[in-house]
C-alpha atoms as a PDB file:
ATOM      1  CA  UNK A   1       0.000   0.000   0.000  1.00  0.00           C
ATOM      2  CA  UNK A   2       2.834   2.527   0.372  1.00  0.00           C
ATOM      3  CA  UNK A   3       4.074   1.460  -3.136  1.00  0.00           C
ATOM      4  CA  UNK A   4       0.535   2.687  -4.122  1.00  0.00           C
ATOM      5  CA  UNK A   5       0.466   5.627  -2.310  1.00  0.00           C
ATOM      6  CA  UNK A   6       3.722   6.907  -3.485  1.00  0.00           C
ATOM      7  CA  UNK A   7       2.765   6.018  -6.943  1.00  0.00           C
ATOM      8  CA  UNK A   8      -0.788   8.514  -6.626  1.00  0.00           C
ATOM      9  CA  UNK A   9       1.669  11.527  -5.292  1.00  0.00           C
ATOM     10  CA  UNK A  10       3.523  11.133  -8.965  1.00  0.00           C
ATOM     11  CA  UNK A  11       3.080  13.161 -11.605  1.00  0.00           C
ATOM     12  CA  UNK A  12       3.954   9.970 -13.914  1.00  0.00           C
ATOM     13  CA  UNK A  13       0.686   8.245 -15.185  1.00  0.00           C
ATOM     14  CA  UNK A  14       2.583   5.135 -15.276  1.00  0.00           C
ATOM     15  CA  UNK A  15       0.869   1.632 -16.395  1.00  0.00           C
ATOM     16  CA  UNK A  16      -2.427   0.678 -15.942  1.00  0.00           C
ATOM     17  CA  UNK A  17      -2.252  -1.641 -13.179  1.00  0.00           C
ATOM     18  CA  UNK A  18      -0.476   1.187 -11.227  1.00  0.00           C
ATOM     19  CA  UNK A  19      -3.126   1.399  -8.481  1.00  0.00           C
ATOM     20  CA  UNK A  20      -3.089  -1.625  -8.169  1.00  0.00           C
ATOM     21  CA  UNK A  21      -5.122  -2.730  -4.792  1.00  0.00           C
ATOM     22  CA  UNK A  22      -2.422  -5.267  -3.505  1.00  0.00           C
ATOM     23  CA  UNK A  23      -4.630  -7.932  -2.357  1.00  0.00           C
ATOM     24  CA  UNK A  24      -2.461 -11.288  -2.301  1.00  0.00           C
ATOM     25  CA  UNK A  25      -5.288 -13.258  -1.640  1.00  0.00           C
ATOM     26  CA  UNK A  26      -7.343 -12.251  -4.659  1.00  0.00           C
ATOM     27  CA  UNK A  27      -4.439 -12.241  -6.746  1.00  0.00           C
ATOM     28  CA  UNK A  28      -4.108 -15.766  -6.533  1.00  0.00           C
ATOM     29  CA  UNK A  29      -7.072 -16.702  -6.970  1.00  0.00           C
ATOM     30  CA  UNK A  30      -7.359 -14.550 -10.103  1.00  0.00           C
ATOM     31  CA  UNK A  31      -4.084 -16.287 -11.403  1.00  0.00           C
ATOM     32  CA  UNK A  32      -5.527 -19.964 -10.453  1.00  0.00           C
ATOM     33  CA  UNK A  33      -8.849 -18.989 -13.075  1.00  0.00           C
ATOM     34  CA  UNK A  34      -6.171 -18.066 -15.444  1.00  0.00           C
ATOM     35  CA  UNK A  35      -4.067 -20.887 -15.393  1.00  0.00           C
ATOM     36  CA  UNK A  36      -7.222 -23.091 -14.864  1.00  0.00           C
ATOM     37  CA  UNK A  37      -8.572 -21.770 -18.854  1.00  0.00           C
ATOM     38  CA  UNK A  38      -4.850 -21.720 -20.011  1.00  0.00           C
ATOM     39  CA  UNK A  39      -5.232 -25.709 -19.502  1.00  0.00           C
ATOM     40  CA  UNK A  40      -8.600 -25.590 -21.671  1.00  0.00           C
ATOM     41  CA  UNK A  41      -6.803 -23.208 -24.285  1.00  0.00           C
ATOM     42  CA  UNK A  42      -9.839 -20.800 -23.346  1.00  0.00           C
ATOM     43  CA  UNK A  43      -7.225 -17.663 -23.750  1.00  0.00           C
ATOM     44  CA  UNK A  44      -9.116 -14.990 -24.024  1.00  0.00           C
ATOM     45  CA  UNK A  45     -10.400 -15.830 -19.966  1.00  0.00           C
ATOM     46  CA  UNK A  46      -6.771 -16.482 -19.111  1.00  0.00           C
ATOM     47  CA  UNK A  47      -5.987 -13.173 -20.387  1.00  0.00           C
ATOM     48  CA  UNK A  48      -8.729 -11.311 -18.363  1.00  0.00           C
ATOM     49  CA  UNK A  49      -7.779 -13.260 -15.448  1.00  0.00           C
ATOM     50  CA  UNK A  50      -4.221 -12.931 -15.316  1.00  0.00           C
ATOM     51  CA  UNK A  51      -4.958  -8.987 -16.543  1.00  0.00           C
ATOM     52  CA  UNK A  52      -7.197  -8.721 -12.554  1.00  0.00           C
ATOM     53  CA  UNK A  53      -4.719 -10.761 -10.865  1.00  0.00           C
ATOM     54  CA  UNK A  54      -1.734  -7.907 -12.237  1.00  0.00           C
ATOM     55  CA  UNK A  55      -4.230  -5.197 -11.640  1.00  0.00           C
ATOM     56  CA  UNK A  56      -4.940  -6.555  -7.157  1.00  0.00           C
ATOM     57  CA  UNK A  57      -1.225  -7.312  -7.093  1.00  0.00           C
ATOM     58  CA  UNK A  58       1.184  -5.857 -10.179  1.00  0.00           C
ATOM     59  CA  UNK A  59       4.667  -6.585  -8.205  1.00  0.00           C
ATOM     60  CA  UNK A  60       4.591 -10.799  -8.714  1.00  0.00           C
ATOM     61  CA  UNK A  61       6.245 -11.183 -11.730  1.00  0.00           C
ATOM     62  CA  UNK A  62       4.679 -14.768 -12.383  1.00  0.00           C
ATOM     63  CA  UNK A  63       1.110 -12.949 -12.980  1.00  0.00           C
ATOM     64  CA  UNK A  64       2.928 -10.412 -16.102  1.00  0.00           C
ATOM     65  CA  UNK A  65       4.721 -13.467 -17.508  1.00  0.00           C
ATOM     66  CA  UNK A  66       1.807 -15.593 -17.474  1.00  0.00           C
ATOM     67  CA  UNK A  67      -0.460 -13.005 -18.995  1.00  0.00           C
ATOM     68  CA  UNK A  68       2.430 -12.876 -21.640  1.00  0.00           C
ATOM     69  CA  UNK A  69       1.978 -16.864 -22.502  1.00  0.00           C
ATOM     70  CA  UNK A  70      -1.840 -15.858 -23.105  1.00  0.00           C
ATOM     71  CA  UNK A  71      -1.289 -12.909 -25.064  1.00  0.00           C
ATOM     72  CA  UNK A  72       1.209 -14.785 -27.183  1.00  0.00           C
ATOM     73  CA  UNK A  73      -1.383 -17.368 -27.315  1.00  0.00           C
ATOM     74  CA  UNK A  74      -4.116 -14.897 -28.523  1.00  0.00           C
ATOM     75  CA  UNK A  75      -1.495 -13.454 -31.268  1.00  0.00           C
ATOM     76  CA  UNK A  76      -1.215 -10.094 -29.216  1.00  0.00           C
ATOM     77  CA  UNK A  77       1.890 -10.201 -29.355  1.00  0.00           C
ATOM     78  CA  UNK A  78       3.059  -6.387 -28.971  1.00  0.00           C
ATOM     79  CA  UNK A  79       1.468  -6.591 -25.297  1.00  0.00           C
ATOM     80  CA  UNK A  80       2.871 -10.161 -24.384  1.00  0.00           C
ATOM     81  CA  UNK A  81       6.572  -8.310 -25.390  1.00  0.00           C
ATOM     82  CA  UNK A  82       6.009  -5.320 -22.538  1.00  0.00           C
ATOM     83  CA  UNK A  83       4.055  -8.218 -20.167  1.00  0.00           C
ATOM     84  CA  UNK A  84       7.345 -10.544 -20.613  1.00  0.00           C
ATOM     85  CA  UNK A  85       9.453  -7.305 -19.795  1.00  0.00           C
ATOM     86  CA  UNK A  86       7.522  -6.135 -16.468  1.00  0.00           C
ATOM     87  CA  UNK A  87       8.396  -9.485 -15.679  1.00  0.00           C
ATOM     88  CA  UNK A  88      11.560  -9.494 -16.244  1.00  0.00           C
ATOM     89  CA  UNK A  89      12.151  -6.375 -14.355  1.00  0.00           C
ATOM     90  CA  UNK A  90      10.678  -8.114 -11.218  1.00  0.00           C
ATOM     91  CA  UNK A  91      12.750 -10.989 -11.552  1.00  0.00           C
ATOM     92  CA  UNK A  92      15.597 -11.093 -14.007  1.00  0.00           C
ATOM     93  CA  UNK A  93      15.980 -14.904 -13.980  1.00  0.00           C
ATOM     94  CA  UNK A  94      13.240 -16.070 -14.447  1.00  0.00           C
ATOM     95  CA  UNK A  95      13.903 -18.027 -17.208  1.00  0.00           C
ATOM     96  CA  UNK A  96       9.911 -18.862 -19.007  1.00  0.00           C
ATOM     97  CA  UNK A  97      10.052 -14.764 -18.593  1.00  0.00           C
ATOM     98  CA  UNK A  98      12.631 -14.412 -21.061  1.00  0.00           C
ATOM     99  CA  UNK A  99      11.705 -17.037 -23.588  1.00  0.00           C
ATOM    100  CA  UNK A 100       8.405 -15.694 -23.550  1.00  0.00           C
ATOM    101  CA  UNK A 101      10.143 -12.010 -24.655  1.00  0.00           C
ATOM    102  CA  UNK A 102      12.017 -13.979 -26.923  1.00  0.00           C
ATOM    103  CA  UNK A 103       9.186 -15.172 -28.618  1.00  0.00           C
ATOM    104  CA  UNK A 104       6.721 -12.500 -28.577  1.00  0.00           C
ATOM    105  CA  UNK A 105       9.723  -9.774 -29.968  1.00  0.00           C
ATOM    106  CA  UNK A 106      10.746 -12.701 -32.782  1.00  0.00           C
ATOM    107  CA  UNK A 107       6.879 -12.511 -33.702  1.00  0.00           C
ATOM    108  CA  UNK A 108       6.925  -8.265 -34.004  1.00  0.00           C
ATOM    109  CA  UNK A 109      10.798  -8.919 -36.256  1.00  0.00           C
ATOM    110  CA  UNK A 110      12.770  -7.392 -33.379  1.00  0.00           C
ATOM    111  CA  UNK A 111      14.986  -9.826 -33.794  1.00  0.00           C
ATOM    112  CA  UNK A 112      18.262  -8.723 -31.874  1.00  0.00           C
ATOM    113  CA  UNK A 113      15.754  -8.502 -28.655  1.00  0.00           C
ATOM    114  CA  UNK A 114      14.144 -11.911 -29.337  1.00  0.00           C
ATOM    115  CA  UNK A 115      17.964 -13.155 -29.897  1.00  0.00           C
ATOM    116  CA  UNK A 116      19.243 -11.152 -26.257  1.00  0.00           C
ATOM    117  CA  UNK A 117      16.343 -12.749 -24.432  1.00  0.00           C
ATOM    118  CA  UNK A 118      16.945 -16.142 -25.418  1.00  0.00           C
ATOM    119  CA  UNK A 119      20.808 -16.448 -25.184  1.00  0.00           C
ATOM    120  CA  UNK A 120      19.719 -14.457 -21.493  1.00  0.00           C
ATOM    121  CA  UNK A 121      17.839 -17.486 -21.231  1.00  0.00           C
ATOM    122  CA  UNK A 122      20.106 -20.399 -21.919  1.00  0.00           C
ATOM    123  CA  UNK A 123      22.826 -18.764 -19.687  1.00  0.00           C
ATOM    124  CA  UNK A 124      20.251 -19.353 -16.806  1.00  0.00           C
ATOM    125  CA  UNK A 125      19.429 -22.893 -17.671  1.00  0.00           C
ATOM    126  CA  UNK A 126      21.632 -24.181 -20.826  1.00  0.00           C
ATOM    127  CA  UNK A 127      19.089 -27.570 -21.082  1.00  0.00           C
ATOM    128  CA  UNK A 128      16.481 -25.328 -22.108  1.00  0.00           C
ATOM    129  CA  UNK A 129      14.949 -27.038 -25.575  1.00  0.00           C
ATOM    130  CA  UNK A 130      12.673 -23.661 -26.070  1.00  0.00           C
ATOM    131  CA  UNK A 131      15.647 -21.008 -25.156  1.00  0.00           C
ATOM    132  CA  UNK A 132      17.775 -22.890 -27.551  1.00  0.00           C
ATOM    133  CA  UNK A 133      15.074 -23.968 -30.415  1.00  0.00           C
ATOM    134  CA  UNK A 134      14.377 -19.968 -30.269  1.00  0.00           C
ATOM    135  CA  UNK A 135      17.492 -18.671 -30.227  1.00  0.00           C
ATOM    136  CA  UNK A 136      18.518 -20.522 -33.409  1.00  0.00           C
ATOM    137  CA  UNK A 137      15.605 -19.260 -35.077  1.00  0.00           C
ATOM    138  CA  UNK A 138      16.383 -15.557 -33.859  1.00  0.00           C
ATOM    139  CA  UNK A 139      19.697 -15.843 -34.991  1.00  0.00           C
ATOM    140  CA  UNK A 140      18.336 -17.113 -38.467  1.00  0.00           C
ATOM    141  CA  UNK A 141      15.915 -14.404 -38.822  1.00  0.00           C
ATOM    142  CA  UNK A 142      18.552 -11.489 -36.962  1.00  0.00           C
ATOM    143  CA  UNK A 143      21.204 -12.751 -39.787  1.00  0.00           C
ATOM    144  CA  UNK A 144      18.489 -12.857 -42.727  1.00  0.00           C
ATOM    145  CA  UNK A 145      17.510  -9.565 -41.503  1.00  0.00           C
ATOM    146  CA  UNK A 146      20.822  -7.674 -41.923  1.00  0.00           C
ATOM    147  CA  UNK A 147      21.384  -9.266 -45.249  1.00  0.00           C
ATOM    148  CA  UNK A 148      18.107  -7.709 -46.510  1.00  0.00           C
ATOM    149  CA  UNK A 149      19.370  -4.541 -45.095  1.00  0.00           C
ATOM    150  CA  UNK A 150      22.535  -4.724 -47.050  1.00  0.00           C
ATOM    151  CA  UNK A 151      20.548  -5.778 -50.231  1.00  0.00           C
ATOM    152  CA  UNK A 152      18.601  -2.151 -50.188  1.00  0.00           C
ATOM    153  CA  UNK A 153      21.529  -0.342 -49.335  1.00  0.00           C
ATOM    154  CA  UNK A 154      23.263  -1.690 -51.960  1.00  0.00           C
ATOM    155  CA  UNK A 155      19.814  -0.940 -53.917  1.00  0.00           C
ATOM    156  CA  UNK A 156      19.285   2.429 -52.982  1.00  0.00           C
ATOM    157  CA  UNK A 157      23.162   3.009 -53.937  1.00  0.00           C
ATOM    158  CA  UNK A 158      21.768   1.981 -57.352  1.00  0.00           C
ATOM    159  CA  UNK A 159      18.630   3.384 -57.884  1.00  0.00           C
ATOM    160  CA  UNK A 160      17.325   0.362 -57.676  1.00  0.00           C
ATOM    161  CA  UNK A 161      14.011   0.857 -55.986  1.00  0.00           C
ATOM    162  CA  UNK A 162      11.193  -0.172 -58.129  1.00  0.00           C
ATOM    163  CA  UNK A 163       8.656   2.908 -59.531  1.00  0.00           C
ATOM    164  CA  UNK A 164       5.421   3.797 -57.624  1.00  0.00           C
ATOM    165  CA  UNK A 165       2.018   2.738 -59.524  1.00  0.00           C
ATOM    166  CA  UNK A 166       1.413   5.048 -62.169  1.00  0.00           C
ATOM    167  CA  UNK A 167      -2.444   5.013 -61.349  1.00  0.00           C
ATOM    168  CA  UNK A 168      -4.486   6.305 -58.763  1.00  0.00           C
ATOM    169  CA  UNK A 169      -4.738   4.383 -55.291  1.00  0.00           C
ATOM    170  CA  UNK A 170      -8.023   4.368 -53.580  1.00  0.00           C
ATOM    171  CA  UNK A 171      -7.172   5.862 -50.086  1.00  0.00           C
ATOM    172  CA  UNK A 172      -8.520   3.321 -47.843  1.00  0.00           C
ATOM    173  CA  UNK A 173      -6.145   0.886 -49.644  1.00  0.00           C
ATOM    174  CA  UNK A 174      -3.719   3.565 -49.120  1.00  0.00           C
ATOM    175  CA  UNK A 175      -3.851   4.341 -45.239  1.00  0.00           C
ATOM    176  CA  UNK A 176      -3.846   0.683 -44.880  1.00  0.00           C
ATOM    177  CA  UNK A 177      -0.469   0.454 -47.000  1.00  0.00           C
ATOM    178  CA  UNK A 178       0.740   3.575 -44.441  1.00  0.00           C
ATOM    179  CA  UNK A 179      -0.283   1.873 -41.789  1.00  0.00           C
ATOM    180  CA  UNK A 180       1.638  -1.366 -42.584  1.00  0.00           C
ATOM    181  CA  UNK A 181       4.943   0.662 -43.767  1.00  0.00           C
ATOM    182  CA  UNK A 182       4.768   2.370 -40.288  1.00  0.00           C
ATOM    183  CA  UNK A 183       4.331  -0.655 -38.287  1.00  0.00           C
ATOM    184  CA  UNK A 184       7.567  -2.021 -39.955  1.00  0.00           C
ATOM    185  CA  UNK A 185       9.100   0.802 -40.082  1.00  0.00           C
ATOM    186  CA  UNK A 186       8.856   0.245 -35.957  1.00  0.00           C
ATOM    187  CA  UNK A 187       9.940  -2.695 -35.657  1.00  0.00           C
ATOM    188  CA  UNK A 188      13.167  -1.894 -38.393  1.00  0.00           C
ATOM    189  CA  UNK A 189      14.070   1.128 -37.559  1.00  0.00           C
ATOM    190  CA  UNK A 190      17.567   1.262 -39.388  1.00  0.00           C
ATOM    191  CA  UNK A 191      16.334  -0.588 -42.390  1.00  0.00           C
ATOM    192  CA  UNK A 192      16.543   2.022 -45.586  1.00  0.00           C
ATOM    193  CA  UNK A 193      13.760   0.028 -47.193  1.00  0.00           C
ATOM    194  CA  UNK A 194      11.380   0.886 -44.595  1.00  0.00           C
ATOM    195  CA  UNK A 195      11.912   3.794 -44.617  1.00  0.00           C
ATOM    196  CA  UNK A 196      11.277   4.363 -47.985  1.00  0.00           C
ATOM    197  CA  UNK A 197       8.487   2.866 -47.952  1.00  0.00           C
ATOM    198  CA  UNK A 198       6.710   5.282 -45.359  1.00  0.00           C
ATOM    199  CA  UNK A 199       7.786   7.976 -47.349  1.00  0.00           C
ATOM    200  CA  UNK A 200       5.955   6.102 -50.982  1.00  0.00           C
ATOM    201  CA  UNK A 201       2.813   5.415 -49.075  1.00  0.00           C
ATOM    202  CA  UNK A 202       2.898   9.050 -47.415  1.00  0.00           C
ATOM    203  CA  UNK A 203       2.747   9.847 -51.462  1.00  0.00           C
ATOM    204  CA  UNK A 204      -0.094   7.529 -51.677  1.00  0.00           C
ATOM    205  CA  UNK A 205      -2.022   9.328 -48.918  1.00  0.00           C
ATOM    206  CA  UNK A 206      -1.166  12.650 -50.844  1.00  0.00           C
ATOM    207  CA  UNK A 207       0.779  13.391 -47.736  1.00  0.00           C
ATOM    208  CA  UNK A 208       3.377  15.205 -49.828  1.00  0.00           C
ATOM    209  CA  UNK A 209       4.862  17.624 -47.156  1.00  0.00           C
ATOM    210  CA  UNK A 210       4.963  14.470 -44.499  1.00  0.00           C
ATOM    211  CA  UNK A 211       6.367  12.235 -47.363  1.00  0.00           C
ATOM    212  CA  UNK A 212       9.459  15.211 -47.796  1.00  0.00           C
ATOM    213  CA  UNK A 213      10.218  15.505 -44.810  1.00  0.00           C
ATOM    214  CA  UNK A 214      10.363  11.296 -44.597  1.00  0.00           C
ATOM    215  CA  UNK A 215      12.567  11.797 -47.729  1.00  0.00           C
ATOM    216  CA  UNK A 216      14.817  14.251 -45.920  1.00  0.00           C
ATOM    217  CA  UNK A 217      15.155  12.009 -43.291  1.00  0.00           C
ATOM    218  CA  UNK A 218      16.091   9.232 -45.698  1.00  0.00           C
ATOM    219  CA  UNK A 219      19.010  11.137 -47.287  1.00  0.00           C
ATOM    220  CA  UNK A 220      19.868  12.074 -43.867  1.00  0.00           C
ATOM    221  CA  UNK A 221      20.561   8.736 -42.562  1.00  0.00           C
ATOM    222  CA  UNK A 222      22.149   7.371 -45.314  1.00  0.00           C
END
């Protein structure tokens, strides 16, 4: 309760389960409905429940990483990364912590953070089939991913980019194309052909100042 009450005096807004009402008791038995529909692969109820048991008592970092398993489960896998981290902040050994990071950042192509967490992982417990099944697939995808890099650079270098459509692009197909380039743009952020290819659906959005100024950028960093 004094966590709680120095949290309130904060001018932070902090997470969500920040107040928090730090009752053990209903915590647990919050966690034991979760893990209870885990075992019937009813994940959506795992995830509310382990979401209440984090929310009555956020500092137990077995409630964040289990939410994580049910958010990875569900395919949400942007929120089972930051669930996986909380947990990890409240216990940095806890090894099913880690390889769920590792697997919910290998799912959003942050590979380098999927491949940290996992070799984190196997340094805890080196008989870990997961940790090491996951890291060799994050090192795959971490390797494959700077070799595409080096392909558009070497692309770019060669104006080797292929030419936007040459007819009109209806702009609900077009905010959807923005929306994608951003997202991978996110989880890239040094790769040139991301990048670029905010600043071509920008053009497709008629966002022509915003798509400049992406351009700029561009030139910029390379």
């Amino acid at each position: 309760r004094a966590m709680s009450a120095a949290q309130r005096t904060s001018d932070d807004p902090g997470p969500w389960w920040r107040d928090g009402e730090y009752d053990e008791a209903r915590a647990e038995d919050a966690n034991d409905e979760g893990m209870r529909a885990m075992s019937t692969k009813a994940y959506v109820r795992a995830f509310d429940a382990f979401t209440e048991a984090i929310r009555l008592e956020p500092r137990r970092a077995v409630y964040h990483a289990n939410r994580a398993a049910a958010g990875i489960a569900l395919g949400r896998f942007e929120v089972a990364a930051d669930d996986a981290q909380h947990a990890i902040e409240r216990d940095d050994k806890y090894v099913k912590a880690l390889i769920r990071a590792g697997t919910a950042n290998l799912k959003i192509r942050r590979h380098a953070k999927a491949l940290e967490m996992f070799r984190r992982a196997l340094e805890l417990d080196p008989t870990s089939v997961p940790a090491e099944r996951g890291a060799r697939e994050a090192e795959r995808a971490f390797n494959a991913s700077n070799q595409e890099a080096e392909r558009q650079r070497d692309a770019a270098r060669h104006g080797m980019r292929a030419a936007l459509p040459r007819h009109d692009i209806d702009q609900d197909t077009a905010a959807e194309y923005l929306l994608s380039a951003e997202a991978a743009l996110r989880a890239n952020p040094a790769l040139e052909g991301a990048k670029a290819n905010v600043a071509e659906a920008l053009v497709s959005c008629q966002r022509y100042e915003s798509a400049l100024e992406q351009c700029k950028k561009l030139l910029d960093d390379s």
